[in-house]
N, C-alpha and C. Protein backbone atom coordinates (compact mmCIF):
# COMPACT_ATOMS: atom_id res chain seq x y z
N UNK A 1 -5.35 -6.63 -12.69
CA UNK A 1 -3.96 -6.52 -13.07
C UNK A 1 -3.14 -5.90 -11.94
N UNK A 2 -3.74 -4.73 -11.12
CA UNK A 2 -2.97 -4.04 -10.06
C UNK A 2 -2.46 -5.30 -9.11
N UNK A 3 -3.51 -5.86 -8.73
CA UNK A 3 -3.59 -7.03 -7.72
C UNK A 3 -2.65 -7.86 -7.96
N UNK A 4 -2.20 -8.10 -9.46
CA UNK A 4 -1.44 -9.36 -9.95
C UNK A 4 -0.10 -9.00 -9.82
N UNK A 5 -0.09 -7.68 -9.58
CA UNK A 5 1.63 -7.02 -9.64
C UNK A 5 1.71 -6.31 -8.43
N UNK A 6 0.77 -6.66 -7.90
CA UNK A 6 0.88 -6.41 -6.21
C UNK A 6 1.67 -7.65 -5.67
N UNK A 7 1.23 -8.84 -6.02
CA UNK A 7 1.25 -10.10 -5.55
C UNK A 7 3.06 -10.70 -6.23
N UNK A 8 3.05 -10.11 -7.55
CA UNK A 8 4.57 -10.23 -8.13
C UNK A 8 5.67 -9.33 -7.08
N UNK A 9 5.40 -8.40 -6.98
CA UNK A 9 6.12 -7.43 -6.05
C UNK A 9 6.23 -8.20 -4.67
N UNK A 10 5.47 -8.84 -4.30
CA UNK A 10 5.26 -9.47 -2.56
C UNK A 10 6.29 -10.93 -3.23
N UNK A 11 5.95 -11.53 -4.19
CA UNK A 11 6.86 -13.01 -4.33
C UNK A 11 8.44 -12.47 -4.40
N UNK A 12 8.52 -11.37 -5.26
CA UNK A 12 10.15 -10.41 -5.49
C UNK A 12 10.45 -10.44 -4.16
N UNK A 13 9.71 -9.77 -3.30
CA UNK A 13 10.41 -9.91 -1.89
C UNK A 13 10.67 -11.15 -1.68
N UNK A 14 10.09 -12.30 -1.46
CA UNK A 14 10.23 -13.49 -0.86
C UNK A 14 11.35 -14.04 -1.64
N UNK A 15 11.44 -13.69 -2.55
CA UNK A 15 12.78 -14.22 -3.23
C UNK A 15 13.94 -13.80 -2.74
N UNK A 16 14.05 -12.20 -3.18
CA UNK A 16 15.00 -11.90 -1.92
C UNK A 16 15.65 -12.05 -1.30
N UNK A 17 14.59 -12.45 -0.19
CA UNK A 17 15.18 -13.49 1.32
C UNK A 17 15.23 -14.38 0.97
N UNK A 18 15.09 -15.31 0.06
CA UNK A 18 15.25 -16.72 -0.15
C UNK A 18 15.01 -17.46 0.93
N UNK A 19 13.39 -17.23 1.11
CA UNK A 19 12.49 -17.57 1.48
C UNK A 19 11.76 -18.88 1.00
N UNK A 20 11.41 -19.67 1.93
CA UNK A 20 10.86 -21.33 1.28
C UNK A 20 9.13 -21.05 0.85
N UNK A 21 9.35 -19.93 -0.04
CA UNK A 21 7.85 -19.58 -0.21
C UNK A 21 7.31 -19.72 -1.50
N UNK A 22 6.54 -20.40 -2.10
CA UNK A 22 5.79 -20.52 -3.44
C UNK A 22 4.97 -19.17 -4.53
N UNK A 23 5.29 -19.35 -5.21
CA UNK A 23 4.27 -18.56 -5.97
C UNK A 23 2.76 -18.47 -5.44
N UNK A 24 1.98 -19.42 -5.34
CA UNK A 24 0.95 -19.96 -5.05
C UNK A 24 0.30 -19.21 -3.63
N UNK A 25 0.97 -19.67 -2.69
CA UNK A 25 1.54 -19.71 -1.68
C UNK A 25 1.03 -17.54 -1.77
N UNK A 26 1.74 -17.14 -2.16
CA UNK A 26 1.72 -15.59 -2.21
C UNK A 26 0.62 -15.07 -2.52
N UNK A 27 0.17 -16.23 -3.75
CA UNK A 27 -1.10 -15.58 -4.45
C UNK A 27 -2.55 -15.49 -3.50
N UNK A 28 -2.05 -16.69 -2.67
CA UNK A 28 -3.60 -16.77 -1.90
C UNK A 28 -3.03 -15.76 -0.60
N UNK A 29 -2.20 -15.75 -0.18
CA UNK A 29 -2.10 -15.24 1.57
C UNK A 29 -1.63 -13.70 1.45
N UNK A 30 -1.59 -13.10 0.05
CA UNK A 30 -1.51 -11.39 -0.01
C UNK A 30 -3.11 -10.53 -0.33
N UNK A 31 -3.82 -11.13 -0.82
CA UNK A 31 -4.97 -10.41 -0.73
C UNK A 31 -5.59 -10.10 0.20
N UNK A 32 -5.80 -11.30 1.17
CA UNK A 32 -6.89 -11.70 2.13
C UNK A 32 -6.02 -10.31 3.61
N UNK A 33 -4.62 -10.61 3.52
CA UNK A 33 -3.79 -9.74 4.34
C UNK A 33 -3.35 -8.13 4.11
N UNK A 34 -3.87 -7.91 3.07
CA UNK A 34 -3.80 -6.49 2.19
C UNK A 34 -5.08 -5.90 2.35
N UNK A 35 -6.54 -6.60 2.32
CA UNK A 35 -7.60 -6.09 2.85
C UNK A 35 -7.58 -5.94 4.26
N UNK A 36 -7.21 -6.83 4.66
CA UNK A 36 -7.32 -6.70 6.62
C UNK A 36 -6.48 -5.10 7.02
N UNK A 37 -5.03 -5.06 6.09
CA UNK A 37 -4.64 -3.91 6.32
C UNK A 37 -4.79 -2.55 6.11
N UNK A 38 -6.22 -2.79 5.35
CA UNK A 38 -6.71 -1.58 5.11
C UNK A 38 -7.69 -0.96 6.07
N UNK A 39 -7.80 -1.78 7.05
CA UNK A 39 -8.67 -1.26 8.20
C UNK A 39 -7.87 0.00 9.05
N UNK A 40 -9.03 0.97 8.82
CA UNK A 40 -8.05 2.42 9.50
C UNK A 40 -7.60 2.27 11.04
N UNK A 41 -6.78 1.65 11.34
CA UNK A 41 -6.52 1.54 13.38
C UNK A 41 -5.11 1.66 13.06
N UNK A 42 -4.30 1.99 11.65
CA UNK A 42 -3.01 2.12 12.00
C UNK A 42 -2.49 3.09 10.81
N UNK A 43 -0.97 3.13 10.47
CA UNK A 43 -0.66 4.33 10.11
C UNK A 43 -0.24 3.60 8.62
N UNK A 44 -0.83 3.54 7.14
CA UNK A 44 -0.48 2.81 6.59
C UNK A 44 -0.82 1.40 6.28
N UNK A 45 -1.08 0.76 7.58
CA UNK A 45 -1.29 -0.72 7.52
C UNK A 45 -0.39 -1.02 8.35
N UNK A 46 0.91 -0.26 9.31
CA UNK A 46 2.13 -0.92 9.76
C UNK A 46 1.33 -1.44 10.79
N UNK A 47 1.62 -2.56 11.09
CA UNK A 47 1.70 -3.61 11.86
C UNK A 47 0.70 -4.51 12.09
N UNK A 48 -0.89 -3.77 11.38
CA UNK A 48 -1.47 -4.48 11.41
C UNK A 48 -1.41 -5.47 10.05
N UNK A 49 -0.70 -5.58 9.33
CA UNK A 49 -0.14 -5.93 7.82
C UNK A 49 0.76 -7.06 8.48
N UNK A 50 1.58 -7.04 9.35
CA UNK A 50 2.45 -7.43 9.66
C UNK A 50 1.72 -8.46 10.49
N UNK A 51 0.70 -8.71 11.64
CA UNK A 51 0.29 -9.65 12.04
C UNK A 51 -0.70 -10.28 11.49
N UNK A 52 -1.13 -9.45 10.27
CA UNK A 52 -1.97 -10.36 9.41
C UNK A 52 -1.03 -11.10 8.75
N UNK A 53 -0.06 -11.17 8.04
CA UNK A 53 0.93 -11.66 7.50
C UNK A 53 1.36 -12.82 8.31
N UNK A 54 1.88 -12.96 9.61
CA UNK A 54 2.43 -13.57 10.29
C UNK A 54 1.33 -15.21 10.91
N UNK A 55 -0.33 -14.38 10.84
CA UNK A 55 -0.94 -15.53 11.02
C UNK A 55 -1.11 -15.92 9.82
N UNK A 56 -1.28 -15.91 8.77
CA UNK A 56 -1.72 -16.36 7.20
C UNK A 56 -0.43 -17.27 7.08
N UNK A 57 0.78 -16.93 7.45
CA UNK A 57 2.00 -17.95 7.38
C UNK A 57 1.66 -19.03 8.19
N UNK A 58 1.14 -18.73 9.47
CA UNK A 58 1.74 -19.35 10.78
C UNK A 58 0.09 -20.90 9.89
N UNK A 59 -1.14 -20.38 9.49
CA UNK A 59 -2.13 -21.28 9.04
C UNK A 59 -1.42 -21.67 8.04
N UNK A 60 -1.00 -21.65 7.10
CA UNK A 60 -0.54 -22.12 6.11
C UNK A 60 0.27 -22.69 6.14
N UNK A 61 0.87 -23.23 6.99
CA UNK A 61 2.07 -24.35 7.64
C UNK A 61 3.47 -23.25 7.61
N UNK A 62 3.78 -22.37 7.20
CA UNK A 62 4.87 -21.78 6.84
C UNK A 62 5.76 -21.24 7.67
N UNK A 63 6.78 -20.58 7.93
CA UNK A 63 7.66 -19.82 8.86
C UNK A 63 7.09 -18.48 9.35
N UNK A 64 6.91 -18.44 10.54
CA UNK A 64 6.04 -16.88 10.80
C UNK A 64 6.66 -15.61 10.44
N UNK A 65 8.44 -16.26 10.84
CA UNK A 65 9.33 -15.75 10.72
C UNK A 65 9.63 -14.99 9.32
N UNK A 66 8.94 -15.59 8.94
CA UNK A 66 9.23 -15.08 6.71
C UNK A 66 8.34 -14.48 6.83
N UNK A 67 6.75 -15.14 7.26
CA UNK A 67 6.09 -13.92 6.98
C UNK A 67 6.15 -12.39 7.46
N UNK A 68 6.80 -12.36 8.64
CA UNK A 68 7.15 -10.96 9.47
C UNK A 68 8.26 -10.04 8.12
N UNK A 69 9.46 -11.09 7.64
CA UNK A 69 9.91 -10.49 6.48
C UNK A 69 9.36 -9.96 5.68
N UNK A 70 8.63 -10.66 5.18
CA UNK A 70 7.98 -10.61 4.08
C UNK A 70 7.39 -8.85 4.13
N UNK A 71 6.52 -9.17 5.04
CA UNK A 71 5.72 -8.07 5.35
C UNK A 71 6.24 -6.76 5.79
N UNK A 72 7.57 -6.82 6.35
CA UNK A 72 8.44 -5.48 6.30
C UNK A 72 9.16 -5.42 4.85
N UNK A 73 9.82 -6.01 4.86
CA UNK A 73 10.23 -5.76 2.83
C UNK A 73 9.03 -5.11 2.07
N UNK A 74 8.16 -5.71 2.29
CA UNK A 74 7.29 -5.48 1.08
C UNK A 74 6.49 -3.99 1.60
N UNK A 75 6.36 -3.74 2.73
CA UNK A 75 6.37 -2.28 3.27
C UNK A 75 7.22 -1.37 3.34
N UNK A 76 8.58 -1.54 3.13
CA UNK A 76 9.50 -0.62 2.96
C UNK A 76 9.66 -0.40 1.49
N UNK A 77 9.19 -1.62 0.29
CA UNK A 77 9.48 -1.48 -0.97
C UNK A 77 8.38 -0.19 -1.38
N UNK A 78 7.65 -0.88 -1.00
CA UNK A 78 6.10 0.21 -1.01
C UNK A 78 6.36 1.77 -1.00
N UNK A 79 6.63 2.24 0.63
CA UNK A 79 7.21 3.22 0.96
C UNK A 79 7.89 4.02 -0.12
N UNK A 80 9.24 3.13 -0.43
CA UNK A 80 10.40 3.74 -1.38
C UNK A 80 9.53 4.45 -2.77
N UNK A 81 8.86 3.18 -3.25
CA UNK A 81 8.09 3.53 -4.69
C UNK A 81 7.20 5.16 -4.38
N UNK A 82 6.46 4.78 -3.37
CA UNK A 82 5.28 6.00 -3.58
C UNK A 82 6.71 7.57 -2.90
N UNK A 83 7.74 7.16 -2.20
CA UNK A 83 8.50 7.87 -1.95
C UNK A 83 8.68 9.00 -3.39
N UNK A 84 9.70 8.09 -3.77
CA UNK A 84 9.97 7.94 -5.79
C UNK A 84 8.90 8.83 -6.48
N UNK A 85 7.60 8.23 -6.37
CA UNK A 85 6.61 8.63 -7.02
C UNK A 85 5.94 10.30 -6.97
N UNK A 86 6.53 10.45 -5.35
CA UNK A 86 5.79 11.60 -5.23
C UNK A 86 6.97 12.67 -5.61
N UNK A 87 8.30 12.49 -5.52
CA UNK A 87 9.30 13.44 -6.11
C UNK A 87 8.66 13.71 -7.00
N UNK A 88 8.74 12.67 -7.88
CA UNK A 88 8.36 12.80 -9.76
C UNK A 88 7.26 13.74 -9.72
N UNK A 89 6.43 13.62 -8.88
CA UNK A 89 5.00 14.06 -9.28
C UNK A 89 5.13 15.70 -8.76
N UNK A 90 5.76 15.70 -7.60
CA UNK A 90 6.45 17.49 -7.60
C UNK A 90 7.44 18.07 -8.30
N UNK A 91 7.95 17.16 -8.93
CA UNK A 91 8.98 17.92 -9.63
C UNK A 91 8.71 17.96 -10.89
N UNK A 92 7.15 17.35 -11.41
CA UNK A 92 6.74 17.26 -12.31
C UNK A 92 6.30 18.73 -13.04
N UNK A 93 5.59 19.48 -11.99
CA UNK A 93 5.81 20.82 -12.45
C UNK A 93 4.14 21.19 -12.04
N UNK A 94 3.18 19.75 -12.32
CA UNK A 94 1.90 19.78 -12.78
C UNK A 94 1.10 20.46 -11.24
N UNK A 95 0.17 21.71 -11.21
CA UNK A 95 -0.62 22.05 -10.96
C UNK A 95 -2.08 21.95 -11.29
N UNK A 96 -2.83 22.01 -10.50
CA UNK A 96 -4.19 22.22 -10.53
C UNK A 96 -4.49 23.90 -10.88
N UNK A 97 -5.45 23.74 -12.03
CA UNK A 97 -5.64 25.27 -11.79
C UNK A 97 -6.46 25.69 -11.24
N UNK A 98 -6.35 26.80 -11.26
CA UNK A 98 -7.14 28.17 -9.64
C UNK A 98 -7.85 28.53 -10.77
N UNK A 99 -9.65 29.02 -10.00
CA UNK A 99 -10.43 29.79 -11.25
C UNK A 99 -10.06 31.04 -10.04
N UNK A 100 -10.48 31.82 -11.13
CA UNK A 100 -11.58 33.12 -10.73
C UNK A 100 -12.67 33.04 -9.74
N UNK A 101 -12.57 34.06 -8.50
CA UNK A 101 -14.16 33.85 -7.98
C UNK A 101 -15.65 34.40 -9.43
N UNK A 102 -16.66 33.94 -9.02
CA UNK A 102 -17.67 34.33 -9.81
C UNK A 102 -18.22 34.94 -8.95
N UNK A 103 -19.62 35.56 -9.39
CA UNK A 103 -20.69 35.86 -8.72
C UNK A 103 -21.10 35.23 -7.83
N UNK A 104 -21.30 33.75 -7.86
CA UNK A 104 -22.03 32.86 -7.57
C UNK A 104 -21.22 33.20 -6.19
N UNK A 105 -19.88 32.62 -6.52
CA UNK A 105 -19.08 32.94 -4.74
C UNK A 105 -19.20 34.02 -4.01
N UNK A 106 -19.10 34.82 -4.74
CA UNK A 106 -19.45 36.41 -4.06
C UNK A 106 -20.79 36.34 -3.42
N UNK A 107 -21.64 35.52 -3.69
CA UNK A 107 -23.19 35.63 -3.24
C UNK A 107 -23.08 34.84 -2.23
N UNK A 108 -22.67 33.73 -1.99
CA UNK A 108 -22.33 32.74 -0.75
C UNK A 108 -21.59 33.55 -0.08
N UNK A 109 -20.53 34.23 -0.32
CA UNK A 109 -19.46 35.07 0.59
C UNK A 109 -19.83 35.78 1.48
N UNK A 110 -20.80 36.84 0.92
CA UNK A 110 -21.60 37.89 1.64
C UNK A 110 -23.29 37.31 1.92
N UNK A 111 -23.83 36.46 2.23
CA UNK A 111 -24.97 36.05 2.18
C UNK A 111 -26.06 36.91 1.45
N UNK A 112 -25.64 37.49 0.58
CA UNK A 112 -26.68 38.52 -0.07
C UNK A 112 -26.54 38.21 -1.77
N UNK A 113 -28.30 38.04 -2.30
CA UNK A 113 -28.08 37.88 -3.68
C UNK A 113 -27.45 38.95 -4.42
């Protein structure tokens, strides 16, 4: 389901731009380019997202040009949300709670049982 509203969110962009791009079209060339961008050599995925994007267009007969769109829209939409998300989540109030040391720590602390 994440995947499926990953892929709705990436067509929203292409609409957008009113872009000559298919449903279809999105469904196959955002996964395959969303894994590639998860390879750690960049900050996010920027740019390596972006030339995965640009060849998946350029094979798929399509405008490279859209896909370069595509792939910044849909990285700046990204951005904004988890932006959004993380206010909420600090201003949410919610902490982790702190224990007490135990014994147990005190015994690791000082290397002595």
């Amino acid at each position: 389901m994440v995947h499926l509203l990953t892929i709705s969110a990436a067509w929203c962009c292409v609409r957008a731009v009113a872009a000559p791009v298919g449903f279809a079209h999105v469904l196959f060339l955002m996964p395959p380019v969303l894994l590639i961008a998860t390879v750690p050599i960049s900050i996010a995925g920027w740019g390596v997202r972006e030339s995965g994007m640009i060849a998946a267009f350029s094979y798929a007969g399509l405008a490279e040009s859209d896909g370069l769109t595509l792939s910044i829209l849909f990285g700046a939409v990204s951005f904004i949300i988890g932006m959004v998300g993380g206010v909420v989540w600090i201003s949410s109030g919610f902490r982790t709670a702190t224990f007490a040391p135990t014994a147990a720590d005190a015994e690791i602390a000082t290397g002595r049982p």
